[in-house]
C-alpha atoms as a PDB file:
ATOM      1  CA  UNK A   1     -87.337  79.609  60.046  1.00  0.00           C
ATOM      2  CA  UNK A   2     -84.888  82.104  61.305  1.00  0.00           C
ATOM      3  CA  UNK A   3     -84.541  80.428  64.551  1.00  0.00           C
ATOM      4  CA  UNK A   4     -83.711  77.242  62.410  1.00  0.00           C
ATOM      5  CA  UNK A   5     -81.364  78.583  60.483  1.00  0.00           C
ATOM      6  CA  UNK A   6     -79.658  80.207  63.835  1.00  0.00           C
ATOM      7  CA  UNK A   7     -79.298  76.896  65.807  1.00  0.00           C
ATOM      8  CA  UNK A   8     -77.978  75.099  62.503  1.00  0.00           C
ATOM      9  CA  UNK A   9     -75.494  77.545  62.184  1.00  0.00           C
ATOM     10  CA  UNK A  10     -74.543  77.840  65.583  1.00  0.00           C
ATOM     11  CA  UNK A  11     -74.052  73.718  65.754  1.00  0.00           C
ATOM     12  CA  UNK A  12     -72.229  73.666  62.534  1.00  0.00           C
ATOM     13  CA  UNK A  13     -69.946  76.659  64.317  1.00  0.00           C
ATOM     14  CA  UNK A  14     -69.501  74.294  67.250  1.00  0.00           C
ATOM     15  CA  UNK A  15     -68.465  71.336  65.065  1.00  0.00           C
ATOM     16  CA  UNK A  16     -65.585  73.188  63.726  1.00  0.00           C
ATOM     17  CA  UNK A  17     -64.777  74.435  66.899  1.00  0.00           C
ATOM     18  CA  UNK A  18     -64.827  70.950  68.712  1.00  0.00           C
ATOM     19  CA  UNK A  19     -62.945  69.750  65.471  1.00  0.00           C
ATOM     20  CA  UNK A  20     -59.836  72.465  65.836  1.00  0.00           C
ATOM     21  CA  UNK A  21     -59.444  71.862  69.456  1.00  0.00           C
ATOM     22  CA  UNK A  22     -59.048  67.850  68.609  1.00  0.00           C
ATOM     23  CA  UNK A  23     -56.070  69.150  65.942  1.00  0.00           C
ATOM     24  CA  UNK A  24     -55.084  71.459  68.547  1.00  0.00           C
ATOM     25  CA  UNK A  25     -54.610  68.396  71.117  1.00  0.00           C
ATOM     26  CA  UNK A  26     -53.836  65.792  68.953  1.00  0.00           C
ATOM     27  CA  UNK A  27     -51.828  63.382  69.448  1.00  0.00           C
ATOM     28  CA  UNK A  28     -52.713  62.973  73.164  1.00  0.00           C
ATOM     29  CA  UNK A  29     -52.025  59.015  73.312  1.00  0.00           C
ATOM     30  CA  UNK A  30     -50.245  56.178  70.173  1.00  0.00           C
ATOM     31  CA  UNK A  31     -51.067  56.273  66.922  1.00  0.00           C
ATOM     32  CA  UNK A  32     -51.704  53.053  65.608  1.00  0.00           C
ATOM     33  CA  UNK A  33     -50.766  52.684  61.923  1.00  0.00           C
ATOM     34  CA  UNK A  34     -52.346  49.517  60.030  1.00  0.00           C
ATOM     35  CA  UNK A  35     -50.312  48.104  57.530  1.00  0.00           C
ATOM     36  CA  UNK A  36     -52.350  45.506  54.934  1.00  0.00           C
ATOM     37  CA  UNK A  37     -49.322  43.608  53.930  1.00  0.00           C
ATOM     38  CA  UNK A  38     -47.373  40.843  55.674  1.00  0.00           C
ATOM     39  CA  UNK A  39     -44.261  41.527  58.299  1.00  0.00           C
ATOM     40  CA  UNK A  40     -41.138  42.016  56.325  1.00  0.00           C
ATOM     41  CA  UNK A  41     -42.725  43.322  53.055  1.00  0.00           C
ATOM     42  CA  UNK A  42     -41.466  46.288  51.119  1.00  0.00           C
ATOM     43  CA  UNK A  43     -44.504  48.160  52.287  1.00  0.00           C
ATOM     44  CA  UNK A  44     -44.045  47.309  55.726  1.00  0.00           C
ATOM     45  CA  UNK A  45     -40.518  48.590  55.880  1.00  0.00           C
ATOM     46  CA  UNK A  46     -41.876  51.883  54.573  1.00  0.00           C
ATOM     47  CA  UNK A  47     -44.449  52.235  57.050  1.00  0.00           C
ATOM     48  CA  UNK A  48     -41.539  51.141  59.840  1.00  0.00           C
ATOM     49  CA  UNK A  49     -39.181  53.955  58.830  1.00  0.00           C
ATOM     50  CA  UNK A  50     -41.972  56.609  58.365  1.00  0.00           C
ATOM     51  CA  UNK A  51     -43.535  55.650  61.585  1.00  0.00           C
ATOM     52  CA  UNK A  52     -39.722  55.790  63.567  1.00  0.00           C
ATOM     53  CA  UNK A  53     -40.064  59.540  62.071  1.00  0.00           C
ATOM     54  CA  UNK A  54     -43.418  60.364  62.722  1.00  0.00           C
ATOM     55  CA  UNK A  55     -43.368  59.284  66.502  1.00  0.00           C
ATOM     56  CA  UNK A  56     -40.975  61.236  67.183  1.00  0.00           C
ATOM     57  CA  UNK A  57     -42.064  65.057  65.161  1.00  0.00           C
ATOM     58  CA  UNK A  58     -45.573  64.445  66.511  1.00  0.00           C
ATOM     59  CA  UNK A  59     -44.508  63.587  70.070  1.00  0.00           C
ATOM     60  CA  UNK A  60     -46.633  60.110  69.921  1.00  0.00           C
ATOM     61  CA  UNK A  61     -45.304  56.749  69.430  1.00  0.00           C
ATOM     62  CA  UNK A  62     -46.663  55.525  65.950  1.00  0.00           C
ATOM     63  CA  UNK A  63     -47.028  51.644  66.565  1.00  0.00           C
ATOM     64  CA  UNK A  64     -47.211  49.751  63.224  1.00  0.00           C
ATOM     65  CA  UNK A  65     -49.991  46.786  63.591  1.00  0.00           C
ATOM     66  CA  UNK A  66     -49.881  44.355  60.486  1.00  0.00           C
ATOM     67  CA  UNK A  67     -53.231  42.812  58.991  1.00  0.00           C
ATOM     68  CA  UNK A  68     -52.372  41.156  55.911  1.00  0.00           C
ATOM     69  CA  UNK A  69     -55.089  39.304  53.558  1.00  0.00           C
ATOM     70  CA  UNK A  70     -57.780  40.402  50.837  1.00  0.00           C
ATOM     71  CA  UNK A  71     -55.028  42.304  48.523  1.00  0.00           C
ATOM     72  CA  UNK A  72     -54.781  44.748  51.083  1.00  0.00           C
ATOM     73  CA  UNK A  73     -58.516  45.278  51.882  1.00  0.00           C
ATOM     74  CA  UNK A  74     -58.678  43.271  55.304  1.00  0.00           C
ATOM     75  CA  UNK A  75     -56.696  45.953  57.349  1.00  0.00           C
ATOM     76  CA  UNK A  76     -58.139  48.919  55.752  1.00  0.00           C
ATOM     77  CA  UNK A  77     -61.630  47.717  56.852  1.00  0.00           C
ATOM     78  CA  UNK A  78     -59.753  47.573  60.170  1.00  0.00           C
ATOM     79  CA  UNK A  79     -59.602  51.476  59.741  1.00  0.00           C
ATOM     80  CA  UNK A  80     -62.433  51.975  57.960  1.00  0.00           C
ATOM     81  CA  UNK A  81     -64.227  50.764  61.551  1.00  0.00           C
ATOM     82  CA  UNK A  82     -62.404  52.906  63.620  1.00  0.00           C
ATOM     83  CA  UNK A  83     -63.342  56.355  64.850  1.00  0.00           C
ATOM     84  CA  UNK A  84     -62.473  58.905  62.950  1.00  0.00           C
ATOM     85  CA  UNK A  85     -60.533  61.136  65.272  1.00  0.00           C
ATOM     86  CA  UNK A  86     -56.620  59.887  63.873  1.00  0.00           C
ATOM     87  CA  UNK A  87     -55.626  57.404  66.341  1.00  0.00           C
ATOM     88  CA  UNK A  88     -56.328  54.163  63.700  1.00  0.00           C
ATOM     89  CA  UNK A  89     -54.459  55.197  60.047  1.00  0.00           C
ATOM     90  CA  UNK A  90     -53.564  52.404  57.297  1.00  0.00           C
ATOM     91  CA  UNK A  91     -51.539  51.826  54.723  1.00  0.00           C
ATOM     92  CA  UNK A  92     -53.603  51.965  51.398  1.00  0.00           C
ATOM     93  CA  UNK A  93     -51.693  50.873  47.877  1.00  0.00           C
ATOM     94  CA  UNK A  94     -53.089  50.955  44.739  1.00  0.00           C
ATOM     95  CA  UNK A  95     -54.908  47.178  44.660  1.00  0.00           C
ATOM     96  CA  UNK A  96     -57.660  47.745  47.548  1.00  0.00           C
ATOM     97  CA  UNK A  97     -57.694  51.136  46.546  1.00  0.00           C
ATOM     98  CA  UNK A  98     -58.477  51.899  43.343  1.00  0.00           C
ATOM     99  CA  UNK A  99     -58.736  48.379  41.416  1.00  0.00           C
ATOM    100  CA  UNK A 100     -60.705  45.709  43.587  1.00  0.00           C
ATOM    101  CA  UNK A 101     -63.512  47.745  44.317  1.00  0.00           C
ATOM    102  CA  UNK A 102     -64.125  47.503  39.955  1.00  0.00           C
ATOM    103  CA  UNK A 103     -63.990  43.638  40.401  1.00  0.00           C
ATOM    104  CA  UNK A 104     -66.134  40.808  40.459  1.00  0.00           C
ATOM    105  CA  UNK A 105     -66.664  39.841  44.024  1.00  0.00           C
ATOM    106  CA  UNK A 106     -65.162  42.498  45.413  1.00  0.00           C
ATOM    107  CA  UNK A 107     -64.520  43.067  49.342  1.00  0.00           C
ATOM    108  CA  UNK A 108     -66.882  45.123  50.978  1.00  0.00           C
ATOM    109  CA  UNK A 109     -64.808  47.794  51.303  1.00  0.00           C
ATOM    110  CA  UNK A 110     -65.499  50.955  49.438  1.00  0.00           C
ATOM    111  CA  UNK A 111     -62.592  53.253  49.457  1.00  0.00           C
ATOM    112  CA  UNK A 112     -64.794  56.577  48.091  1.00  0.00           C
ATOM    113  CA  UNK A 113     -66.859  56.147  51.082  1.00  0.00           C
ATOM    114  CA  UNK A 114     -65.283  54.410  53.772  1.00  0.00           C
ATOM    115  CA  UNK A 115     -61.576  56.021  54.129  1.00  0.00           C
ATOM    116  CA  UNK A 116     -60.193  59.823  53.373  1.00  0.00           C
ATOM    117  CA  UNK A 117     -57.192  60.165  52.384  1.00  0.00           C
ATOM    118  CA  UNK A 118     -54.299  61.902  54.346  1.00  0.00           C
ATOM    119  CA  UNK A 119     -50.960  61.620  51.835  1.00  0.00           C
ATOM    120  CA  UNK A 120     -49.401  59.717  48.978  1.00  0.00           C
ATOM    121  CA  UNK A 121     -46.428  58.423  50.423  1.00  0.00           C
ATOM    122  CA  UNK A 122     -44.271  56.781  47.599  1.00  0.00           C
ATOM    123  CA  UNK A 123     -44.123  55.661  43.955  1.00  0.00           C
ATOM    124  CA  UNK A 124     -43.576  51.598  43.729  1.00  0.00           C
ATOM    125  CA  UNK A 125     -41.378  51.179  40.187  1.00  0.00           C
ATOM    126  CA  UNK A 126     -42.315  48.417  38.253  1.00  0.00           C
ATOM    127  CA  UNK A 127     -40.661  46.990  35.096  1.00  0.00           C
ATOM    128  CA  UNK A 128     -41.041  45.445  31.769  1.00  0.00           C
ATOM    129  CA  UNK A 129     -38.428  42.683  31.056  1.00  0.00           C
ATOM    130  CA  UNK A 130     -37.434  40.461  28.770  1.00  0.00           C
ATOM    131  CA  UNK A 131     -35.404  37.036  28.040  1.00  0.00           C
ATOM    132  CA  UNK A 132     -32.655  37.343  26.092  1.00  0.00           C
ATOM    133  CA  UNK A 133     -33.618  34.040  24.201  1.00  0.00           C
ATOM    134  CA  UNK A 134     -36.203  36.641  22.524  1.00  0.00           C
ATOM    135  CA  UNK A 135     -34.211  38.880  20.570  1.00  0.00           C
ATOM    136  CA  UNK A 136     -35.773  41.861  22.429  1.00  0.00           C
ATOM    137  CA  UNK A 137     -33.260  44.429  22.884  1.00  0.00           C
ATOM    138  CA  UNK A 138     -35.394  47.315  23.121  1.00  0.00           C
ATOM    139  CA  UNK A 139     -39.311  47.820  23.493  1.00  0.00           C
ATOM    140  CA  UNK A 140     -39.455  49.266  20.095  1.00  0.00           C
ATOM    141  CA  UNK A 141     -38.281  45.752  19.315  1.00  0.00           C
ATOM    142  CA  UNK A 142     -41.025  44.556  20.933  1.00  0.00           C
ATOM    143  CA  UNK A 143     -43.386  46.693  19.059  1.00  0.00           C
ATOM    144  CA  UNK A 144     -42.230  45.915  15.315  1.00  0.00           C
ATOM    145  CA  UNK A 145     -42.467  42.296  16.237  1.00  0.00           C
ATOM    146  CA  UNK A 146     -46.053  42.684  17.734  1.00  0.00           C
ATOM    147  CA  UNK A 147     -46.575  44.624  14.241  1.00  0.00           C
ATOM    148  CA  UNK A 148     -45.403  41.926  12.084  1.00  0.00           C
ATOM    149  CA  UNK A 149     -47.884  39.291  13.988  1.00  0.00           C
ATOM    150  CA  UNK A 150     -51.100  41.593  13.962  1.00  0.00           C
ATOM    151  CA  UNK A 151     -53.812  39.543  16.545  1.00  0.00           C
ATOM    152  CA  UNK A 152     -51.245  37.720  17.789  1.00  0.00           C
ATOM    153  CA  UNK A 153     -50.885  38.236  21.512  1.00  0.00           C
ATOM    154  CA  UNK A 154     -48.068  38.612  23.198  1.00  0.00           C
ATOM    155  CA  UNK A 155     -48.078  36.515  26.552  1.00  0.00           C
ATOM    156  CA  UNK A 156     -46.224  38.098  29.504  1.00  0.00           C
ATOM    157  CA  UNK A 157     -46.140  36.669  33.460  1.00  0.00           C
ATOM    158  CA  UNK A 158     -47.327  39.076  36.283  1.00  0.00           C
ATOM    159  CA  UNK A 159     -47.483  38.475  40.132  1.00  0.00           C
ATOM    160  CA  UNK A 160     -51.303  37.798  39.683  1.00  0.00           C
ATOM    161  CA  UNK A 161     -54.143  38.136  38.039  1.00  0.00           C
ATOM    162  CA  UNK A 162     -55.669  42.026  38.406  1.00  0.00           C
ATOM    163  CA  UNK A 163     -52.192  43.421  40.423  1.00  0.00           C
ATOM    164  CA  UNK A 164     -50.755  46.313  39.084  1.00  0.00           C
ATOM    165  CA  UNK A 165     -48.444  44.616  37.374  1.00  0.00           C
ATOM    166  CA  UNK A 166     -51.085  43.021  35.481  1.00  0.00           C
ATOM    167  CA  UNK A 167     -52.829  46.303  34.419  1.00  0.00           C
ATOM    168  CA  UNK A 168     -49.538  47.909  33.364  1.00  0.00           C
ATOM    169  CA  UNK A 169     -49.139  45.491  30.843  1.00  0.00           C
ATOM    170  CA  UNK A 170     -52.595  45.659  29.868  1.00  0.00           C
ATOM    171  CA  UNK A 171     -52.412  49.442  29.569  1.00  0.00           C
ATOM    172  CA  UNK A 172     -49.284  48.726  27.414  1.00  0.00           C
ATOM    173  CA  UNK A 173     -51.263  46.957  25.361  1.00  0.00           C
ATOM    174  CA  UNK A 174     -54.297  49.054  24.832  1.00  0.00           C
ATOM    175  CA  UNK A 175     -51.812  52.137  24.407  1.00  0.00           C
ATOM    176  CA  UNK A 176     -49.771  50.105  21.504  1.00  0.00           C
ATOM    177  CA  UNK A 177     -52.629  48.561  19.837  1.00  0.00           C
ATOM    178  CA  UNK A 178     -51.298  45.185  20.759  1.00  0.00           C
ATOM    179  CA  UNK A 179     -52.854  41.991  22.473  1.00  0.00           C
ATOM    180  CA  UNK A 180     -51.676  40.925  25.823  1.00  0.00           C
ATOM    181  CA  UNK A 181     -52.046  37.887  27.313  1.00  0.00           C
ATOM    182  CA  UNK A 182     -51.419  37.612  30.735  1.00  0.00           C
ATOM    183  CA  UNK A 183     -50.067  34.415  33.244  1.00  0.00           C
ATOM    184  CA  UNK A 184     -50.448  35.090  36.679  1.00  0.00           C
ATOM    185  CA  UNK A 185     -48.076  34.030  38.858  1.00  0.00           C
ATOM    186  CA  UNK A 186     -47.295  33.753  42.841  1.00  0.00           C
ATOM    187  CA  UNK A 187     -45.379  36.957  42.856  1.00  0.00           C
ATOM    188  CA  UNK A 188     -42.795  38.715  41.327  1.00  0.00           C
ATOM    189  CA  UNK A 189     -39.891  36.207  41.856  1.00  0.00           C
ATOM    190  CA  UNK A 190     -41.938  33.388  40.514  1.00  0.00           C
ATOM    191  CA  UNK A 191     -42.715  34.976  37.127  1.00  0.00           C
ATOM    192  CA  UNK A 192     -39.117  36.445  36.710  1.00  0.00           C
ATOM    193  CA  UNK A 193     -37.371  33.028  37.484  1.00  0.00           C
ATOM    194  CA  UNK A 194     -39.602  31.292  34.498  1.00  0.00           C
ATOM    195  CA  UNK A 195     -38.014  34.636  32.227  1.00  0.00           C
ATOM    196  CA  UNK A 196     -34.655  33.972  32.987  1.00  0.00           C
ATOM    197  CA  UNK A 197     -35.465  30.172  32.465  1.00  0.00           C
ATOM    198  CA  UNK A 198     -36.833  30.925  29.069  1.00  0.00           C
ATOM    199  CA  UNK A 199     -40.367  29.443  29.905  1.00  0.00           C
ATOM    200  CA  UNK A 200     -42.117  32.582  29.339  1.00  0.00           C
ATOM    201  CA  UNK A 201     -40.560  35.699  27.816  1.00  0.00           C
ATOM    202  CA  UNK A 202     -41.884  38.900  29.132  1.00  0.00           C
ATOM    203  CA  UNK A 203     -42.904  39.818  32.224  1.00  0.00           C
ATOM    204  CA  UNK A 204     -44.223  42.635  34.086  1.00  0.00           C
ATOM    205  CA  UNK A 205     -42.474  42.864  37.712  1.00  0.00           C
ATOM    206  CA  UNK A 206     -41.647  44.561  40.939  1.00  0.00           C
ATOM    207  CA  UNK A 207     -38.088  45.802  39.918  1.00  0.00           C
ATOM    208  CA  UNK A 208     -36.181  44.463  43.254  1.00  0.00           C
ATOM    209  CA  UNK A 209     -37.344  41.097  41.553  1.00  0.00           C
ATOM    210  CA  UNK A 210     -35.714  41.988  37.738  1.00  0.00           C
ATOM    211  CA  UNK A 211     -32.561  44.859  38.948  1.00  0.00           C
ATOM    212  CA  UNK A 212     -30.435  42.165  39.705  1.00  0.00           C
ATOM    213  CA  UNK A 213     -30.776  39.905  36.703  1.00  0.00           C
ATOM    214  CA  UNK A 214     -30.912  43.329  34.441  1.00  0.00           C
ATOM    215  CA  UNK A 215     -27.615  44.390  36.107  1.00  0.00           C
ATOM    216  CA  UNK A 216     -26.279  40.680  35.073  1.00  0.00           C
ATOM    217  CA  UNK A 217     -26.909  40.963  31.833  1.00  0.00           C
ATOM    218  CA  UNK A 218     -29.792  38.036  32.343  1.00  0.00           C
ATOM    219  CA  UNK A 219     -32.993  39.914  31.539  1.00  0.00           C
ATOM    220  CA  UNK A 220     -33.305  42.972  29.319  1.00  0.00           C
ATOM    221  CA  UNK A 221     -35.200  45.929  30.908  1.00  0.00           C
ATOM    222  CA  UNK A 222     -37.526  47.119  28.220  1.00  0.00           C
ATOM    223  CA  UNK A 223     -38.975  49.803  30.529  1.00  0.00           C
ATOM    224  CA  UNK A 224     -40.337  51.027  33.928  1.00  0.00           C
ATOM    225  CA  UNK A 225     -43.444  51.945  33.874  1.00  0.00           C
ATOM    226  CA  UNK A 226     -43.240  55.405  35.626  1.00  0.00           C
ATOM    227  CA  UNK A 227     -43.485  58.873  33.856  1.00  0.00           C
ATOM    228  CA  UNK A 228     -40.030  59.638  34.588  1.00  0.00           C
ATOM    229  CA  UNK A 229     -37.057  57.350  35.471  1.00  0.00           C
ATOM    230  CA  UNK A 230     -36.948  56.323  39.091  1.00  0.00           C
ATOM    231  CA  UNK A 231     -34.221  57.006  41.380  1.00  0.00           C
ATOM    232  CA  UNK A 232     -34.343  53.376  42.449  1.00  0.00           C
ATOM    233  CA  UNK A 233     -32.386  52.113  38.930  1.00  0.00           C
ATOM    234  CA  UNK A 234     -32.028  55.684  36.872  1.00  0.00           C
ATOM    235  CA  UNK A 235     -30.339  53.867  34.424  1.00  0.00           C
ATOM    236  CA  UNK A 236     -33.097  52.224  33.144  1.00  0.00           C
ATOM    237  CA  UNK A 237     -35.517  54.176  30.350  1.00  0.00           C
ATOM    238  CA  UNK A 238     -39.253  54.298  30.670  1.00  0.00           C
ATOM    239  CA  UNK A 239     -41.564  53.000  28.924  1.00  0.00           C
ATOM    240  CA  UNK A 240     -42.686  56.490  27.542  1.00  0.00           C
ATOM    241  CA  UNK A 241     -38.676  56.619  26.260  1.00  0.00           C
ATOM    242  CA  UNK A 242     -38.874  53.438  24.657  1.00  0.00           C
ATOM    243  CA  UNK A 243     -41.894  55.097  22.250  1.00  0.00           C
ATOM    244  CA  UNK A 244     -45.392  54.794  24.245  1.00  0.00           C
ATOM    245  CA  UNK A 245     -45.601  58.777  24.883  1.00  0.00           C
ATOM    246  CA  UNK A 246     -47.442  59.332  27.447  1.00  0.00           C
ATOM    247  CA  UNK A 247     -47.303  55.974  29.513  1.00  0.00           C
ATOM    248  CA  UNK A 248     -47.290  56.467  33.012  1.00  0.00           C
ATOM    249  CA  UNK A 249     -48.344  53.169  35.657  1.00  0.00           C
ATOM    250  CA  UNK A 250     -46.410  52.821  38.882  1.00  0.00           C
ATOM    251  CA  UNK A 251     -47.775  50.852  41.502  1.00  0.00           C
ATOM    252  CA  UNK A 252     -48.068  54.092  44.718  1.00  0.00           C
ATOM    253  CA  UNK A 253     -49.192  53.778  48.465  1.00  0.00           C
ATOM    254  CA  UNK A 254     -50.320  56.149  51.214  1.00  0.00           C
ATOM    255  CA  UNK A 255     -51.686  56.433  54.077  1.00  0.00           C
ATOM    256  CA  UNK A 256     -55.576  56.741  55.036  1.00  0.00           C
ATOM    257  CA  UNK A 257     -58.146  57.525  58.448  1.00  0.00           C
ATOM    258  CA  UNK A 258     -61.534  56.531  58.350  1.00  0.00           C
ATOM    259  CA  UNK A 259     -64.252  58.371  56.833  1.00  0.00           C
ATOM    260  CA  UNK A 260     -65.110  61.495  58.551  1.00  0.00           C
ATOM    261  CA  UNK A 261     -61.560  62.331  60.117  1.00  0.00           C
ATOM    262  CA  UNK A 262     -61.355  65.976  60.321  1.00  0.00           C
ATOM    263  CA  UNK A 263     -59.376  67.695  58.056  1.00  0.00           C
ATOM    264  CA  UNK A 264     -57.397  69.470  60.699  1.00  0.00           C
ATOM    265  CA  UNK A 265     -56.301  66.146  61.956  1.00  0.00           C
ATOM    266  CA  UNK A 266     -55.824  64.974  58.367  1.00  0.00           C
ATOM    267  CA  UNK A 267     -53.421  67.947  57.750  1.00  0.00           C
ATOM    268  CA  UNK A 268     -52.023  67.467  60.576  1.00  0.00           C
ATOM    269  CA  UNK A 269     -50.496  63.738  59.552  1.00  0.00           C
ATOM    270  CA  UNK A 270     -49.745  64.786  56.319  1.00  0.00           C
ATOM    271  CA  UNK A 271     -47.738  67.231  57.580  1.00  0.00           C
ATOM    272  CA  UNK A 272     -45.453  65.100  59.794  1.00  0.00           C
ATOM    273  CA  UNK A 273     -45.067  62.573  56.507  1.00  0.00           C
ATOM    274  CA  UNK A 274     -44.281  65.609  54.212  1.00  0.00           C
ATOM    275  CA  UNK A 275     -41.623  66.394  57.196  1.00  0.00           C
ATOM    276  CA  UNK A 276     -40.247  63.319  56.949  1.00  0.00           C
ATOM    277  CA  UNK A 277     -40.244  62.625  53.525  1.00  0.00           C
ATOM    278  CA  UNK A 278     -38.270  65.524  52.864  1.00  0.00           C
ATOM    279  CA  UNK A 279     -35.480  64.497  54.935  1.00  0.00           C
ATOM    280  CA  UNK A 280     -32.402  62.640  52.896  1.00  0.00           C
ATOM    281  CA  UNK A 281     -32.020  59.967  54.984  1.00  0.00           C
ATOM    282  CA  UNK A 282     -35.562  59.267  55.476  1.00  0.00           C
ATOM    283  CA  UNK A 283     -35.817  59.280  51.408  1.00  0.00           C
ATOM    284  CA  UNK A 284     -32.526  56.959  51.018  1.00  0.00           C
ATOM    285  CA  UNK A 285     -33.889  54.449  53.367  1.00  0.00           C
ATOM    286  CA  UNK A 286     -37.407  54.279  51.132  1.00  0.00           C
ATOM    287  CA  UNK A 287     -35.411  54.153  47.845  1.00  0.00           C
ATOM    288  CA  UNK A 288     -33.620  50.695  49.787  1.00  0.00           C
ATOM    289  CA  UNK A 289     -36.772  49.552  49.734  1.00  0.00           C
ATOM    290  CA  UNK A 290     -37.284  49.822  46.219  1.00  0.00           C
ATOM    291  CA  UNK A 291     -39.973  52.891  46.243  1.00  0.00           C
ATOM    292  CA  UNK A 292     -39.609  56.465  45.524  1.00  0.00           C
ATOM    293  CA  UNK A 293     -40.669  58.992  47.750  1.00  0.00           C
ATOM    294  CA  UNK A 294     -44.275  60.713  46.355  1.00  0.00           C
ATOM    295  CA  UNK A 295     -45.952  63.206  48.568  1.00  0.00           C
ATOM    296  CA  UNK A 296     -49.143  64.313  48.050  1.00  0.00           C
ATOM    297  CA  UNK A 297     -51.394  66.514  50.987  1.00  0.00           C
ATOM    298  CA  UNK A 298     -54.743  65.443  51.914  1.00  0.00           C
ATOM    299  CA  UNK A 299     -56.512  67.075  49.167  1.00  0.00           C
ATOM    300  CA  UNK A 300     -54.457  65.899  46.558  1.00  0.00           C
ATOM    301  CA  UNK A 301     -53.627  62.634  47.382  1.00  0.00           C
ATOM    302  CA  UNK A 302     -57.345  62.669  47.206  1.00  0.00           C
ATOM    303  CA  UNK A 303     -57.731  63.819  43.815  1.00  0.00           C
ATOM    304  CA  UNK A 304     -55.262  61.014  42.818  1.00  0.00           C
ATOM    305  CA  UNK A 305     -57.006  58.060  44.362  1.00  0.00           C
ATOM    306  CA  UNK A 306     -60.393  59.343  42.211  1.00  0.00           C
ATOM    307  CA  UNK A 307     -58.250  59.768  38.885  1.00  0.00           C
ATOM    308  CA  UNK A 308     -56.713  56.541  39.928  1.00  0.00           C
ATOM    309  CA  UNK A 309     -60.016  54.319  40.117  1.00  0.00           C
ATOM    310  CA  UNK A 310     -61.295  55.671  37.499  1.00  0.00           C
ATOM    311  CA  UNK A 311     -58.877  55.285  34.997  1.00  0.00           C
ATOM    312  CA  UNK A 312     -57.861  51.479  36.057  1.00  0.00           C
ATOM    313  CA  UNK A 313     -62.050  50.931  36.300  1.00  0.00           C
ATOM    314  CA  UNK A 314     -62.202  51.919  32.325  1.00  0.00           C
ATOM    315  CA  UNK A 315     -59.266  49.713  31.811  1.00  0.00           C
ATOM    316  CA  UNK A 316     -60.773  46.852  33.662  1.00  0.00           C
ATOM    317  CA  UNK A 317     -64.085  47.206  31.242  1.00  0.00           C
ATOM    318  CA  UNK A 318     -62.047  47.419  28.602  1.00  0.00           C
ATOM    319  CA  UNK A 319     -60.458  43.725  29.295  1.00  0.00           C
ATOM    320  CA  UNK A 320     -63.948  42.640  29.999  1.00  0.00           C
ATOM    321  CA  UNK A 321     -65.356  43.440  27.077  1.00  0.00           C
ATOM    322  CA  UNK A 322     -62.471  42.803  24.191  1.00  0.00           C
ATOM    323  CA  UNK A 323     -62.889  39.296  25.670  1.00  0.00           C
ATOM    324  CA  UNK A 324     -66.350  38.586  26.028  1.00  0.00           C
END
């Protein structure tokens, strides 16, 4: 038994010695970073400028490699397959990660089990808008209406059907006591053109889609859905502001190894993001692209993405249920 107990301790001592030696050594050769989104995408920029950063503090190039399809999943199964010694990352956001594995039908990938997480990269703002046709100036507005109408539900467009968008309204709903009845759409532009036409008249949105018809005095911004106003359009209130204490639902993405990377390695990525991230140009050229700069290390980031599933898993029962 002793003997046992000896040689498992002396290969766990290895293992950790074999894994700080890889930190110690790594990078030795590119980093390939997998992004899940199409070429030209918000998220894609991101990735670009982090990656121009990042090849250069950890002495690698970091090549970005797109593999768009599945809502994200496709390329992080991509990573998921890798080995786990940091030279395959991805670009996780919070679709693949934390709502499709609740779904019906959803892709084989299980986050929980086959990724870690390495850091939270950025905040995506989304917004609540309104036409002006519907007399909503403000969400309290919105709320007395709702009030007056009690099982009435208030239909609002979204990019499609289970996006983020999608459960932010939802959550609005269940928060507010309200019903919501959602239209999917073919993205953000789609569902804010059919506001401004008066077709539909709410919508939950990416905010590059609604800033520039808020700005014109086309749509009225009844509230982003972050916990704090975003440095992307401070001007607008939140939808905690506009009287739902406590409201907080931003879209967020980060970056992720396959299970089993070592948490020196791990640290050693996050590091380099939290590095760049903290640098003002760096943080201007993610607010262009309509995000807000979020880090979170390893550890946390993981925390997040549990909290995260979890909480947009109840909410997805919830909608299942109330309309069974």
């Amino acid at each position: 038994m002793t003997a046992y107990f000896t040689a498992r301790v002396l290969g766990l001592a290895a293992l950790l010695v074999a894994h700080a030696a890889c930190a110690q050594s790594y990078p030795a050769r590119p980093i390939t970073l997998v992004v899940p989104f199409a070429a030209g995408a918000s998220a894609d920029g991101i990735a670009r400028v982090l990656a121009k950063d990042m090849s250069a503090s950890l002495g690698q190039p970091v090549v970005v490699e797109n593999k768009p399809g599945g809502g994200g999943a496709v390329g992080l199964i991509v990573v998921s397959h890798a080995k786990p010694d940091g030279y395959t990352l991805g670009l996780g956001a919070t679709g693949a990660i934390a709502v499709n594995p609740h779904l019906p039908g959803a892709s084989p990938l299980k986050p929980d089990q086959d990724l870690a997480a390495v850091a939270k990269l950025a905040n995506v703002p989304l917004v609540m808008v309104a036409g002006k046709a519907t007399g909503y100036a403000s969400l309290k507005a919105l709320f007395e209406k709702a009030g007056s109408k009690p099982g009435e539900a208030l239909i609002y467009g979204t990019p499609g059907q289970y996006t983020a968008q999608h459960l932010a309204g939802e959550l609005i709903g269940e928060m507010a006591g309200m019903k919501m009845s959602a239209v999917p759409y073919r993205g953000s532009g789609p569902a804010v053109t059919d506001v401004l036409g008066g077709q539909i008249g709410l919508a939950v949105v990416d905010l590059t889609s609604a800033y520039p018809h808020v700005k014109s005095g086309a749509l009225i911004a009844l509230g982003v859905t972050s916990a704090q106003r975003t440095k992307v359009a401070p001007d607008l209130p939140t939808i905690a502001e506009g009287g739902l204490a406590g409201y907080d639902a931003p879209a967020w993405m980060g970056l992720f190894g396959p299970a089993g990377l070592p948490p020196a390695v791990a640290n050693k990525v996050a590091d380099a993001v939290r590095e760049a991230l903290g640098k003002p140009a760096v943080q201007q050229q993610v607010i262009g692209l309509a995000a807000e700069p979020d880090y979170a290390d390893a550890e946390h980031f993981a925390a997040f993405t549990r909290a995260e599933s979890q909480r947009w898993g109840q909410l997805l029962q919830s909608i299942s249920v109330s309309r069974q």
